[in-house]
Each structure stands twice: as structure tokens, then as C-alpha cells.
N, C-alpha and C. Protein backbone atom coordinates (compact mmCIF):
# COMPACT_ATOMS: atom_id res chain seq x y z
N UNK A 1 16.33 5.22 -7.67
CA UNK A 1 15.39 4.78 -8.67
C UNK A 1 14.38 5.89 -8.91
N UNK A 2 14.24 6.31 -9.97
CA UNK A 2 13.00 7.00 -10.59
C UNK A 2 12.21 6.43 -11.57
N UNK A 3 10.81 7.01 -10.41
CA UNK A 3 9.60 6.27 -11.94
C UNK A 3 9.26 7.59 -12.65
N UNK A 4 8.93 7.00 -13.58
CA UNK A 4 8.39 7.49 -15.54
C UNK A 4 7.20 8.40 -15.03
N UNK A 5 6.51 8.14 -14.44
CA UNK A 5 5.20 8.85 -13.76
C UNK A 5 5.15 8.76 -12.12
N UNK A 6 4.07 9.84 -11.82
CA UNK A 6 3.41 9.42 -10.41
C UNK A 6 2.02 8.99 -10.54
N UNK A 7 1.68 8.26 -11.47
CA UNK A 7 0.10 7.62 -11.24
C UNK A 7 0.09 6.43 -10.66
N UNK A 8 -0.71 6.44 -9.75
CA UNK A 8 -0.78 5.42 -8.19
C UNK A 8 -1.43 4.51 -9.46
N UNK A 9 -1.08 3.55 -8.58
CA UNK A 9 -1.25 1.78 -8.65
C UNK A 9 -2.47 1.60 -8.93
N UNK A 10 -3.32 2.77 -7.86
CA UNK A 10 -4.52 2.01 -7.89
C UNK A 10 -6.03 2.65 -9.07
N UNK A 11 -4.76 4.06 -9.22
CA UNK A 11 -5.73 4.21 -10.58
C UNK A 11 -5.25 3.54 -11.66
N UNK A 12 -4.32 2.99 -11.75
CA UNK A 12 -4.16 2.23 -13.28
C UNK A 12 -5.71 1.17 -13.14
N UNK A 13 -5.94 0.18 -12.47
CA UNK A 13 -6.39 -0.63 -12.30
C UNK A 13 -8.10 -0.64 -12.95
N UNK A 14 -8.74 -1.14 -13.72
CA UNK A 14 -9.77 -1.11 -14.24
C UNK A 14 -10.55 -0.46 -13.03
N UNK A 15 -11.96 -0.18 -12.80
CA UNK A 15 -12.87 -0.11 -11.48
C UNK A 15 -13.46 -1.39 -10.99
N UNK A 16 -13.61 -2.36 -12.20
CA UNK A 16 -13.86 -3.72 -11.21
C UNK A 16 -13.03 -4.19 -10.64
N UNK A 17 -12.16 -4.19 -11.57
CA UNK A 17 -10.48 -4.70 -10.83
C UNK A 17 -10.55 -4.11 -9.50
N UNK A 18 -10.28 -2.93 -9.69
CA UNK A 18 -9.94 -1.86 -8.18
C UNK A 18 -10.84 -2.39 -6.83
N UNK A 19 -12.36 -2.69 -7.28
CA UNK A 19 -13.48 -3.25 -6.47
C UNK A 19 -13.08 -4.55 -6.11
N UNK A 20 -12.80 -5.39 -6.66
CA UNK A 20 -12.51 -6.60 -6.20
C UNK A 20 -11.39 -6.62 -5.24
N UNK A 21 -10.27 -5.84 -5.54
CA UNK A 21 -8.77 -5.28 -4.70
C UNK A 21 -8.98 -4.82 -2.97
N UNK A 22 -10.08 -3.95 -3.18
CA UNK A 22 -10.80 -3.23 -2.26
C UNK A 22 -11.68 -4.59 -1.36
N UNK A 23 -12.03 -4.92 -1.60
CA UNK A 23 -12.92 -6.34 -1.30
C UNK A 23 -12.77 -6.74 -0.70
N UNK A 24 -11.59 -7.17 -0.88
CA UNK A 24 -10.68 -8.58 -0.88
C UNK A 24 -9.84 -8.31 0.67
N UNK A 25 -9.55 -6.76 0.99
CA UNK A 25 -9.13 -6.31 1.96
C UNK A 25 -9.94 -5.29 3.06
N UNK A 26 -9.22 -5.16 4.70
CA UNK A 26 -9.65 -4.60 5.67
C UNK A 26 -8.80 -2.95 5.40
N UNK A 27 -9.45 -1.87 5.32
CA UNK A 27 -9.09 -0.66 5.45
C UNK A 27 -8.33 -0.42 7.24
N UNK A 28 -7.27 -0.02 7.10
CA UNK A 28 -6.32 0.06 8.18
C UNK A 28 -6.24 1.81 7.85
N UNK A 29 -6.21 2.70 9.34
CA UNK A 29 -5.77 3.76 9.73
C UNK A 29 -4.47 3.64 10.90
N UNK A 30 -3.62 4.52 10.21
CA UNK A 30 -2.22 4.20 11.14
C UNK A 30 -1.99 5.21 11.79
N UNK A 31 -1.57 5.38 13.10
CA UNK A 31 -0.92 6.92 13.38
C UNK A 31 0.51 7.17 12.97
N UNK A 32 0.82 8.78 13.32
CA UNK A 32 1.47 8.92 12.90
C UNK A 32 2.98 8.64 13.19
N UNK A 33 3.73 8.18 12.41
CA UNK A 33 5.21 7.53 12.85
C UNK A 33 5.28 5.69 13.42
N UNK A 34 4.32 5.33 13.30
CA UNK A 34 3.62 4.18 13.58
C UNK A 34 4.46 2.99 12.31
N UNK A 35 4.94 2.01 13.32
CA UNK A 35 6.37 0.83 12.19
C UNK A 35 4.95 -0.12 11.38
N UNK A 36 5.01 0.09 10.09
CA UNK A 36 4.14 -0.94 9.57
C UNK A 36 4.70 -2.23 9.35
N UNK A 37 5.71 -2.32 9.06
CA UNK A 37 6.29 -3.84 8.63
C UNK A 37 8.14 -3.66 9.26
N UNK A 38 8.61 -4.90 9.50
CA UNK A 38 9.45 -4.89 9.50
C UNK A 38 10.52 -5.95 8.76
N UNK A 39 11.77 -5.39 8.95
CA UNK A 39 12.98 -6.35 8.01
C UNK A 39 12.72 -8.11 8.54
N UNK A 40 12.04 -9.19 7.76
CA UNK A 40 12.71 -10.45 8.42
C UNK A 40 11.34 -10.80 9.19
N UNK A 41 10.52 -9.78 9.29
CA UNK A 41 9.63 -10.52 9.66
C UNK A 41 8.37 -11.46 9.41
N UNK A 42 8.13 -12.06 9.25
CA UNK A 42 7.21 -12.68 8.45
C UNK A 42 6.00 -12.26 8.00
N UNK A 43 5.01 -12.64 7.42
CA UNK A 43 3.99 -11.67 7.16
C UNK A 43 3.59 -12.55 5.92
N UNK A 44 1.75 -12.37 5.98
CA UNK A 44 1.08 -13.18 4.77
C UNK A 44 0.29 -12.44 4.27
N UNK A 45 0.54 -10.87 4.13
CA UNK A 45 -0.15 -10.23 3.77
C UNK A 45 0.92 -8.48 2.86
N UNK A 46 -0.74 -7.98 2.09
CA UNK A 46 0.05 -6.93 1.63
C UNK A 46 -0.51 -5.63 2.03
N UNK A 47 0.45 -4.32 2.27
CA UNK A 47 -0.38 -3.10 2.31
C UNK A 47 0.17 -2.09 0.86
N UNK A 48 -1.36 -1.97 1.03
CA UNK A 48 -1.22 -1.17 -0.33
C UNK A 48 -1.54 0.60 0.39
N UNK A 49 -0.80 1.73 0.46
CA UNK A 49 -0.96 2.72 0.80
C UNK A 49 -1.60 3.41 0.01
N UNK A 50 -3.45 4.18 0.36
CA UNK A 50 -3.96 4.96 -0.51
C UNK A 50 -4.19 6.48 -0.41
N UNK A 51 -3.46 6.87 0.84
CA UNK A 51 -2.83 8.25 1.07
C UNK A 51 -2.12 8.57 2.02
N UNK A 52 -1.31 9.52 1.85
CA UNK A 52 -0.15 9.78 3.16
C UNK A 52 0.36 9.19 2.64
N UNK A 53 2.00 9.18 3.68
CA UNK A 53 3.62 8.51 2.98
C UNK A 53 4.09 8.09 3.92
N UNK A 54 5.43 7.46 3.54
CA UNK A 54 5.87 6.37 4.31
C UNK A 54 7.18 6.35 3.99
N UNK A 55 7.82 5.91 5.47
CA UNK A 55 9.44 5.86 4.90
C UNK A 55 9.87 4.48 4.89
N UNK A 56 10.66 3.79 3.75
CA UNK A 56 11.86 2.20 3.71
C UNK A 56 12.28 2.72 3.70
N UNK A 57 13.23 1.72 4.86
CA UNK A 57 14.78 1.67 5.42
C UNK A 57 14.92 0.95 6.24
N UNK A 58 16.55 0.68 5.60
CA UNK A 58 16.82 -0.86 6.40
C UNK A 58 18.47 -0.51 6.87
């Protein structure tokens, strides 16, 4: 899959929008190589990544 652009998610987003987004959530620092989610597991929440990268795979 290829996207049309690389402009992050979170600059599309108005600045109140973005503020309220921001708000609404706890800022998480991960180390490095560190499993954020896994296949099947449950989860009631979302991460939104606002720098550094990350590998899916299943």
C-alpha cells in the first residue's frame, strides 16, 4: 500500500481539534524495540505515534 502523501494525521487536524486529541490522552515514552500492541489482544484504547517508527507484523 502507498499513500498519496506523508502528512501526519496529526497535522491535518484543525489546532483545536489537535488540543482536544492531545487532552483527551496520556503522553507515553517507549524504549527502544519495546512490543506496543499485540495480535488478539484486547485493548480499549488507541496509540497515535508522534515521532519515531514502528514495525506491523503478524
Amino acid at each position: 500500500m502507498e499513500f498519496e502523501d506523508r502528512v501526519p494525521f496529526v497535522v491535518r487536524l484543525d489546532t483545536e481539534d489537535r488540543q482536544v486529541l492531545f487532552a483527551c490522552g496520556t503522553r507515553l515514552i517507549f524504549p527502544v524495540r519495546q512490543v506496543l500492541l499485540r495480535q488478539h489482544e484486547p485493548s480499549a484504547h488507541v496509540l497515535i505515534l508522534l515521532s519515531g517508527w514502528t514495525k506491523v507484523w503478524a
